[in-house]
C-alpha atoms as a PDB file:
ATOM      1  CA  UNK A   1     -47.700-126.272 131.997  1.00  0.00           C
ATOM      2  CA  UNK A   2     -50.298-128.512 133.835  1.00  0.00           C
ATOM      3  CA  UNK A   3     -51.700-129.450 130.307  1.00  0.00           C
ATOM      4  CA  UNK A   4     -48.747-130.078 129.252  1.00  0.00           C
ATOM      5  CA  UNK A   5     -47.990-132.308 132.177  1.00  0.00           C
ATOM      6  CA  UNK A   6     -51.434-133.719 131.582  1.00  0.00           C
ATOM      7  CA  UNK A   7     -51.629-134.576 127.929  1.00  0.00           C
ATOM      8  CA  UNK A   8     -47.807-136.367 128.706  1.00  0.00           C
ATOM      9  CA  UNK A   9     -48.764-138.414 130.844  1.00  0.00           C
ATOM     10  CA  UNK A  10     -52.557-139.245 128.948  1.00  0.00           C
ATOM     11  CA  UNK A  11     -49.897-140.830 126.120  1.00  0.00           C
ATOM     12  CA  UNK A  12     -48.115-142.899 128.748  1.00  0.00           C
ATOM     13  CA  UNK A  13     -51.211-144.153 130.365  1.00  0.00           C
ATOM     14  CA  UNK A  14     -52.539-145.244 126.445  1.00  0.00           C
ATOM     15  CA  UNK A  15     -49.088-146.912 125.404  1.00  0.00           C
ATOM     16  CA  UNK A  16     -49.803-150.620 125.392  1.00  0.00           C
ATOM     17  CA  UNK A  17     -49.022-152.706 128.979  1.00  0.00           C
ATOM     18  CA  UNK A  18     -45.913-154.857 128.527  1.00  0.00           C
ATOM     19  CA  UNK A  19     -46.833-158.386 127.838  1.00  0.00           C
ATOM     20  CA  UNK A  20     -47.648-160.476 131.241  1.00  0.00           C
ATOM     21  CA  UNK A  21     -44.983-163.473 129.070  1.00  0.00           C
ATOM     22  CA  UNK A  22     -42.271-162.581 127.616  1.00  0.00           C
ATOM     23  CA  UNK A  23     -40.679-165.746 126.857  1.00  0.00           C
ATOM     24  CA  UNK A  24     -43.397-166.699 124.016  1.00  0.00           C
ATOM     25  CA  UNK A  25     -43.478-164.574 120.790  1.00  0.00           C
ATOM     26  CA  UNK A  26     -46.676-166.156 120.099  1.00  0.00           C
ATOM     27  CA  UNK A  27     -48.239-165.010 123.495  1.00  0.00           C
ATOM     28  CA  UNK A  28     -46.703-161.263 122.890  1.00  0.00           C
ATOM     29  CA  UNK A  29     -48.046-161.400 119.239  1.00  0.00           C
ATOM     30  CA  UNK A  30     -51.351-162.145 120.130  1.00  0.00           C
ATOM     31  CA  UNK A  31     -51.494-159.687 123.208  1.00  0.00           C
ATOM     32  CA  UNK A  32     -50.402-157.375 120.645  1.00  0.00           C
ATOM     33  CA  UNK A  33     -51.109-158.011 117.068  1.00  0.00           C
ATOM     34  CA  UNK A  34     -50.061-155.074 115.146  1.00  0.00           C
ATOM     35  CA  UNK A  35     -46.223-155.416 116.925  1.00  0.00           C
ATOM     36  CA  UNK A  36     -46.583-158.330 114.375  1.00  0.00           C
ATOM     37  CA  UNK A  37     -47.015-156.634 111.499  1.00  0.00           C
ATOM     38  CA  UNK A  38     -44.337-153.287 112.685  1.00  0.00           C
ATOM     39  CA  UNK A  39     -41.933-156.260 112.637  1.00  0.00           C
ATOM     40  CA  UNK A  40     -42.427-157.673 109.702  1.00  0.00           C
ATOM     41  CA  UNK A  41     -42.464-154.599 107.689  1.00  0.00           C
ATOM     42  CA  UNK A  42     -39.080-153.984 109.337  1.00  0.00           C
ATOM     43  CA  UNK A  43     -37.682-157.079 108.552  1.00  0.00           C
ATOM     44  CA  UNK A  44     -39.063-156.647 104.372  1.00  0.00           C
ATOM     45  CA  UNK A  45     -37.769-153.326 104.421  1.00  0.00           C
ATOM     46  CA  UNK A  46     -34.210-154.065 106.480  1.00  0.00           C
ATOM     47  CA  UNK A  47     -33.637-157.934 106.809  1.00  0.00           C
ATOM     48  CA  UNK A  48     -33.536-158.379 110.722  1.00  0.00           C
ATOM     49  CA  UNK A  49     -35.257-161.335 111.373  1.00  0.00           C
ATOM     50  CA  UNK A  50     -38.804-160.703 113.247  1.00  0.00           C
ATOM     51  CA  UNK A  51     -37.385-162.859 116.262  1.00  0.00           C
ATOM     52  CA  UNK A  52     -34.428-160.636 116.620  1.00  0.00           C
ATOM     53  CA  UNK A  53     -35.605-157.626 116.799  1.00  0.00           C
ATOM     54  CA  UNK A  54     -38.098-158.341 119.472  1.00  0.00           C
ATOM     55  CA  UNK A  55     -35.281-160.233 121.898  1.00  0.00           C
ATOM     56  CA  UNK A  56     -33.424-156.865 121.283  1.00  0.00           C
ATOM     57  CA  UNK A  57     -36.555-154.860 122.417  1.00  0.00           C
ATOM     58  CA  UNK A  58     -36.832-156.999 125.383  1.00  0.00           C
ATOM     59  CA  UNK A  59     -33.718-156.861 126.662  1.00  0.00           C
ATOM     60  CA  UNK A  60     -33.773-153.353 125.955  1.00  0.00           C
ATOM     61  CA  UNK A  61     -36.936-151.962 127.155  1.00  0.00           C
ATOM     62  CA  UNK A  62     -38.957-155.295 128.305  1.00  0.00           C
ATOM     63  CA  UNK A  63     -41.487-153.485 125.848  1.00  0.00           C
ATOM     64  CA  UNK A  64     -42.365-151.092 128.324  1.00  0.00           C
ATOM     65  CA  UNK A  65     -43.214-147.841 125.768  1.00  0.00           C
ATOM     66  CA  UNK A  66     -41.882-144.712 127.826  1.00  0.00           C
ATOM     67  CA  UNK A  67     -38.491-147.183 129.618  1.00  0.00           C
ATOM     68  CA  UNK A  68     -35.448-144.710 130.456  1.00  0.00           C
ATOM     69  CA  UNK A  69     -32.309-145.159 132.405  1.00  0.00           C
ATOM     70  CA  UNK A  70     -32.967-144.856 136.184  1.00  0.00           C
ATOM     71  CA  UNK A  71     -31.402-141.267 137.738  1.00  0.00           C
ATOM     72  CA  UNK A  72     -28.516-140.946 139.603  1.00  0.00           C
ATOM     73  CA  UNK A  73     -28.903-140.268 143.368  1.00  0.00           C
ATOM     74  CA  UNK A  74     -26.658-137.420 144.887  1.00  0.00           C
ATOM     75  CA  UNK A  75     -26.248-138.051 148.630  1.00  0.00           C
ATOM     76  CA  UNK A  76     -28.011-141.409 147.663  1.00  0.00           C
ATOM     77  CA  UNK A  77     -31.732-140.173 148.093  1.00  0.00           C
ATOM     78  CA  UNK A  78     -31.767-136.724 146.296  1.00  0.00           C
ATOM     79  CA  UNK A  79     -32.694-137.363 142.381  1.00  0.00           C
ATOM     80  CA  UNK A  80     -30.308-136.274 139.786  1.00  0.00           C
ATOM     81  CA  UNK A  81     -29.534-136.095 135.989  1.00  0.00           C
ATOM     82  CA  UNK A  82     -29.960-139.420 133.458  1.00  0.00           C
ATOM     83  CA  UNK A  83     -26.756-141.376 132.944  1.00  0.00           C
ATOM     84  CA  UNK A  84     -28.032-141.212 129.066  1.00  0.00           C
ATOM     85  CA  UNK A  85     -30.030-139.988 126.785  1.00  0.00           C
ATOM     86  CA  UNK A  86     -31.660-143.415 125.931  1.00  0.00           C
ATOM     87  CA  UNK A  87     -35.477-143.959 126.013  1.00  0.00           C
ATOM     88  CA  UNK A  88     -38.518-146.050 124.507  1.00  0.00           C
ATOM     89  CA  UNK A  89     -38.304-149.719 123.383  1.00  0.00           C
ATOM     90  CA  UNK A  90     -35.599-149.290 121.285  1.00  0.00           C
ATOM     91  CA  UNK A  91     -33.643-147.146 124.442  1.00  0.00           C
ATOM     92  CA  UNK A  92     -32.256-145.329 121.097  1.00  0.00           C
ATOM     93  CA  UNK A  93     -29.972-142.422 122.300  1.00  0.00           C
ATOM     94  CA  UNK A  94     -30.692-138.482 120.727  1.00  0.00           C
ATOM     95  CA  UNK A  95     -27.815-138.572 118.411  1.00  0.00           C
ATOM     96  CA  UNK A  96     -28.654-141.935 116.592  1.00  0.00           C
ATOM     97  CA  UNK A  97     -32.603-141.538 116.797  1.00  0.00           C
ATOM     98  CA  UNK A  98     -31.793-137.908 115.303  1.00  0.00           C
ATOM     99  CA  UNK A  99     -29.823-139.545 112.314  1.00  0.00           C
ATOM    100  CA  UNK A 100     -32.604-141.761 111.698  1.00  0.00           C
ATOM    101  CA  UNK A 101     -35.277-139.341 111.825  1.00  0.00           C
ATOM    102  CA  UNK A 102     -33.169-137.530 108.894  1.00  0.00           C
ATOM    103  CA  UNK A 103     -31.960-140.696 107.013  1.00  0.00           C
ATOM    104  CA  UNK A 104     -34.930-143.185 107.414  1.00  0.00           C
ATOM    105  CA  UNK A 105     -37.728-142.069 109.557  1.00  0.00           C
ATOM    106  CA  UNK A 106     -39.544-139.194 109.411  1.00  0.00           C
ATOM    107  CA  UNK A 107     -39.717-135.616 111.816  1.00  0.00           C
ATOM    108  CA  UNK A 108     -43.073-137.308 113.742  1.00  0.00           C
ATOM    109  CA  UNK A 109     -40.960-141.276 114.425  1.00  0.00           C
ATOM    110  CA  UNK A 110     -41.558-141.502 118.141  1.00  0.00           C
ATOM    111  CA  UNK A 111     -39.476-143.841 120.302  1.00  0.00           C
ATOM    112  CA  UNK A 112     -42.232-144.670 122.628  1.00  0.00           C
ATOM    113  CA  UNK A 113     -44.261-146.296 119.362  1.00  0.00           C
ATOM    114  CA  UNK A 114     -43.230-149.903 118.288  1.00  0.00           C
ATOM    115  CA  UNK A 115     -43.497-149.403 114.618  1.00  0.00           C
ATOM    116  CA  UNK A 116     -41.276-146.554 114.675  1.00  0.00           C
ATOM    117  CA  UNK A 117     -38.755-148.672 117.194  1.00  0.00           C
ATOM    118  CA  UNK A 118     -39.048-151.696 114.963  1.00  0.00           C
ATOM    119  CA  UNK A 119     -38.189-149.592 111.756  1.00  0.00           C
ATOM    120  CA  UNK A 120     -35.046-148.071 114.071  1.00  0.00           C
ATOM    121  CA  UNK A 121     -33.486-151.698 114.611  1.00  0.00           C
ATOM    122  CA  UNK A 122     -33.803-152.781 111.492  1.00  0.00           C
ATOM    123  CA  UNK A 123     -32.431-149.583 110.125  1.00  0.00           C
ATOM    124  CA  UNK A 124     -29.575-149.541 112.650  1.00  0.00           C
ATOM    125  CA  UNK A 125     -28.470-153.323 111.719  1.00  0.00           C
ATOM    126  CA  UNK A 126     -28.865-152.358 108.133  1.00  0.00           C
ATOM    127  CA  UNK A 127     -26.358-149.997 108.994  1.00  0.00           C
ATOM    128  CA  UNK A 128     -24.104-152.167 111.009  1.00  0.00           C
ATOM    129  CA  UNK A 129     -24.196-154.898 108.355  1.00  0.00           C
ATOM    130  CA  UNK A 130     -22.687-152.348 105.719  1.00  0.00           C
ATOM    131  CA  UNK A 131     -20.218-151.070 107.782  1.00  0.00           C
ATOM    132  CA  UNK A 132     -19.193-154.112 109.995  1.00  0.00           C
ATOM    133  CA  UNK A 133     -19.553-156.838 107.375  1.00  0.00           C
ATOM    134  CA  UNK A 134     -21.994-158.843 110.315  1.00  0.00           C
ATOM    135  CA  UNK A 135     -24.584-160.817 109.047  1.00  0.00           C
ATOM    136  CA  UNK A 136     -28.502-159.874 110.103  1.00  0.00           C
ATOM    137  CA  UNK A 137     -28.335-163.305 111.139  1.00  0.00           C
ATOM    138  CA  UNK A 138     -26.263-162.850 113.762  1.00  0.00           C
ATOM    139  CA  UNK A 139     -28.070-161.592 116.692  1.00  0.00           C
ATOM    140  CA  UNK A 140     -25.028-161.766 119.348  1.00  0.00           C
ATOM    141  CA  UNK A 141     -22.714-159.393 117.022  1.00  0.00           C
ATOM    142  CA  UNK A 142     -25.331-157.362 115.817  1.00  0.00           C
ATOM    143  CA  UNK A 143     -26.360-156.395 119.952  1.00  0.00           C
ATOM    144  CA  UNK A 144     -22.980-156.088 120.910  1.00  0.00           C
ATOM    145  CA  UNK A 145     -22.578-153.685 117.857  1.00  0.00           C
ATOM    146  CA  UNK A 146     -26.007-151.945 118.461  1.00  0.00           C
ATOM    147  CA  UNK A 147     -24.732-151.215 122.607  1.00  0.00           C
ATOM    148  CA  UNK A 148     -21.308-150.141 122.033  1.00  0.00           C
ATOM    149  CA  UNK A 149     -22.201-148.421 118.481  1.00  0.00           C
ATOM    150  CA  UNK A 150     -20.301-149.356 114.934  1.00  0.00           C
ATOM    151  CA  UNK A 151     -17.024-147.424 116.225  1.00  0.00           C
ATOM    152  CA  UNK A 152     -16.979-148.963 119.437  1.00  0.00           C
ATOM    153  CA  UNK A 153     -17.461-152.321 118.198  1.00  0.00           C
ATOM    154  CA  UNK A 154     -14.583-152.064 115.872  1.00  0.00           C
ATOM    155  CA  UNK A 155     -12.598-150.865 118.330  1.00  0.00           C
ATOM    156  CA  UNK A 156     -13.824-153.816 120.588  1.00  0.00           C
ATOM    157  CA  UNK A 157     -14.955-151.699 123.831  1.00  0.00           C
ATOM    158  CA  UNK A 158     -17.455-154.715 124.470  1.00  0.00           C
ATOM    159  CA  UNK A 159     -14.084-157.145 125.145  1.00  0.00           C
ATOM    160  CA  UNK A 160     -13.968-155.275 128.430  1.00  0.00           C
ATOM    161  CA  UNK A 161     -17.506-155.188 129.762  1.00  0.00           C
ATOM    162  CA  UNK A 162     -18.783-158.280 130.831  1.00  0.00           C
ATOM    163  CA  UNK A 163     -21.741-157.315 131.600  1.00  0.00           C
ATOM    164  CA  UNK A 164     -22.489-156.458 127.615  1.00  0.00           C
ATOM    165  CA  UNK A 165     -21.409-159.738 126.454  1.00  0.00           C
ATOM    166  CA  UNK A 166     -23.619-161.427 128.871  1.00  0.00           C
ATOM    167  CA  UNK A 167     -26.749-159.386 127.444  1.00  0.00           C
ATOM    168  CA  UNK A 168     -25.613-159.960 123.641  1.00  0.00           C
ATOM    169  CA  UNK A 169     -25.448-163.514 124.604  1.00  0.00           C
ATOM    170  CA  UNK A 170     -29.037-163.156 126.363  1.00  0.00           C
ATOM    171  CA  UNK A 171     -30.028-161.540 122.935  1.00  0.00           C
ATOM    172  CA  UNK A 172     -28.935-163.948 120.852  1.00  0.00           C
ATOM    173  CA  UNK A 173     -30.812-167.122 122.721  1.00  0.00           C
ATOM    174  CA  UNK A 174     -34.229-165.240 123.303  1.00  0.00           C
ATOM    175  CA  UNK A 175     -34.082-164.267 119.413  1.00  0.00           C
ATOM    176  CA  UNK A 176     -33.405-168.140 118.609  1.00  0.00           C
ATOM    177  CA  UNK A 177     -36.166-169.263 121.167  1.00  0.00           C
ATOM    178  CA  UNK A 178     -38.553-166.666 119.413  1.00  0.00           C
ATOM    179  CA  UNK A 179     -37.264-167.857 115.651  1.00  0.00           C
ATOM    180  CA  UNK A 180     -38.345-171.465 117.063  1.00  0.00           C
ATOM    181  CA  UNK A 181     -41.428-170.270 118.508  1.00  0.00           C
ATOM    182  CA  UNK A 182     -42.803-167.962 115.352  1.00  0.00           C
ATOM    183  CA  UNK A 183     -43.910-170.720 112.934  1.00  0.00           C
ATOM    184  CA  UNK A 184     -46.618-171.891 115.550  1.00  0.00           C
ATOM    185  CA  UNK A 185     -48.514-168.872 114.811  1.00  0.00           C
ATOM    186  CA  UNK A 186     -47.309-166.837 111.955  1.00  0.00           C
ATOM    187  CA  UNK A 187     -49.427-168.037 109.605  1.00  0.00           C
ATOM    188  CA  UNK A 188     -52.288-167.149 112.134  1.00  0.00           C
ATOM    189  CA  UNK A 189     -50.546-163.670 112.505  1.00  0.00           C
ATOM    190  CA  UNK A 190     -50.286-163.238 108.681  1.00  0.00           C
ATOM    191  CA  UNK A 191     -53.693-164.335 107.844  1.00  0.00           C
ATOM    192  CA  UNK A 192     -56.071-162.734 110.578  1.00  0.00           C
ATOM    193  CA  UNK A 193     -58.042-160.003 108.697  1.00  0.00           C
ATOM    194  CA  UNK A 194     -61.272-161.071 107.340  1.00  0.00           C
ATOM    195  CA  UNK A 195     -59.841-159.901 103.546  1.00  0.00           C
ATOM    196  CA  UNK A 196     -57.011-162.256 103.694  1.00  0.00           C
ATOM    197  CA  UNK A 197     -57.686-165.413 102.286  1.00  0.00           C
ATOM    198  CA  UNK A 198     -56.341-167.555 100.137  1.00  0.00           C
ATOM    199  CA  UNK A 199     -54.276-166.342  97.079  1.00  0.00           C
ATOM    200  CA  UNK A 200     -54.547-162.729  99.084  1.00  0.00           C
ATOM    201  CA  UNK A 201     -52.695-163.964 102.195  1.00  0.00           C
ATOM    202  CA  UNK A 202     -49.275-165.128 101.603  1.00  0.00           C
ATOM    203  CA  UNK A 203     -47.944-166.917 104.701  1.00  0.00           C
ATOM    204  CA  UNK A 204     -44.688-168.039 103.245  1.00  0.00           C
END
């Protein structure tokens, strides 16, 4: 059990520190390269924009690897159960990280890794797009579909919770900010490896 316990919490301590700015794409891309490249392989595969699915991981998880939902409090000090299944950067609950394990991912996709939560967002909005007609472009209506889930955005469950169109709205102006920000050093991003040079590196 104590190895266990041990080799748990050895993956938490090597999960990548959440970026010291948040507000810069740039300054999170080049803290952490490869989220670059998790993103834009989700974004070829899925069409969500780079820029939006890293103001969803923010708001989810403010890219901390291992984030859950704080425990209740019984008696207001004594620790108690999760209000939710949700964890990792993408806070994707068990039932919808279990479909995409069997529809898109794979039996090892980990929501505490960024390529895997990248993939999950795209694949999610993919999803949402089909069924909801919203375009990957929209950021606002894709978040307030990806909270409340496809059903409960077409039965409009979000109308009622303030608090969820205030994130979506949140969402959607960090993901513009980072779409304005991206071109300063996506070329950089893109083009980094010693191997990628000219007609090798494609940075449009």
């Amino acid at each position: 059990m104590m190895a266990v316990g041990l080799l748990s919490s050895g993956c938490a301590m090597m999960a990548p520190s959440p970026p010291q700015d948040q507000t810069n794409i740039c300054k999170i891309f080049h803290e952490q390269p490869k989220w670059y490249d998790y993103a834009r392989e989700a974004e070829e595969q899925w069409g969500t924009p780079i820029a939006t699915q890293m103001a969803f991981i923010q708001q989810e998880s403010s890219f901390r690897s291992h984030a859950r939902p704080p425990r209740n409090r019984i008696l207001g000090f004594i620790p108690g159960g999760r209000p939710s299944s949700a964890r990792g950067y993408s806070q994707a609950l068990d039932p919808v990280w279990g479909e995409y394990r069997e529809e898109a991912g794979s039996a090892l996709a980990r929501r505490s890794h960024m390529k895997h939560a990248t993939d999950f967002i795209g694949w999610y909005n993919r999803r949402t797009h089909d069924q909801l007609g919203i375009s990957l472009q929209n950021p606002e209506h894709l978040y307030l579909a990806y909270h409340e889930g496809q059903g409960g955005y077409r039965r409009g469950t979000f109308r009622s919770k303030p608090q969820v169109i205030r994130a979506a709205s949140q969402v959607s102006a960090r993901a513009a900010r980072y779409q304005s920000q991206l071109p300063a050093c996506e070329a950089e991003l893109r083009c980094r490896r010693f191997y990628q040079f000219g007609p090798f590196c494609s940075t449009g």
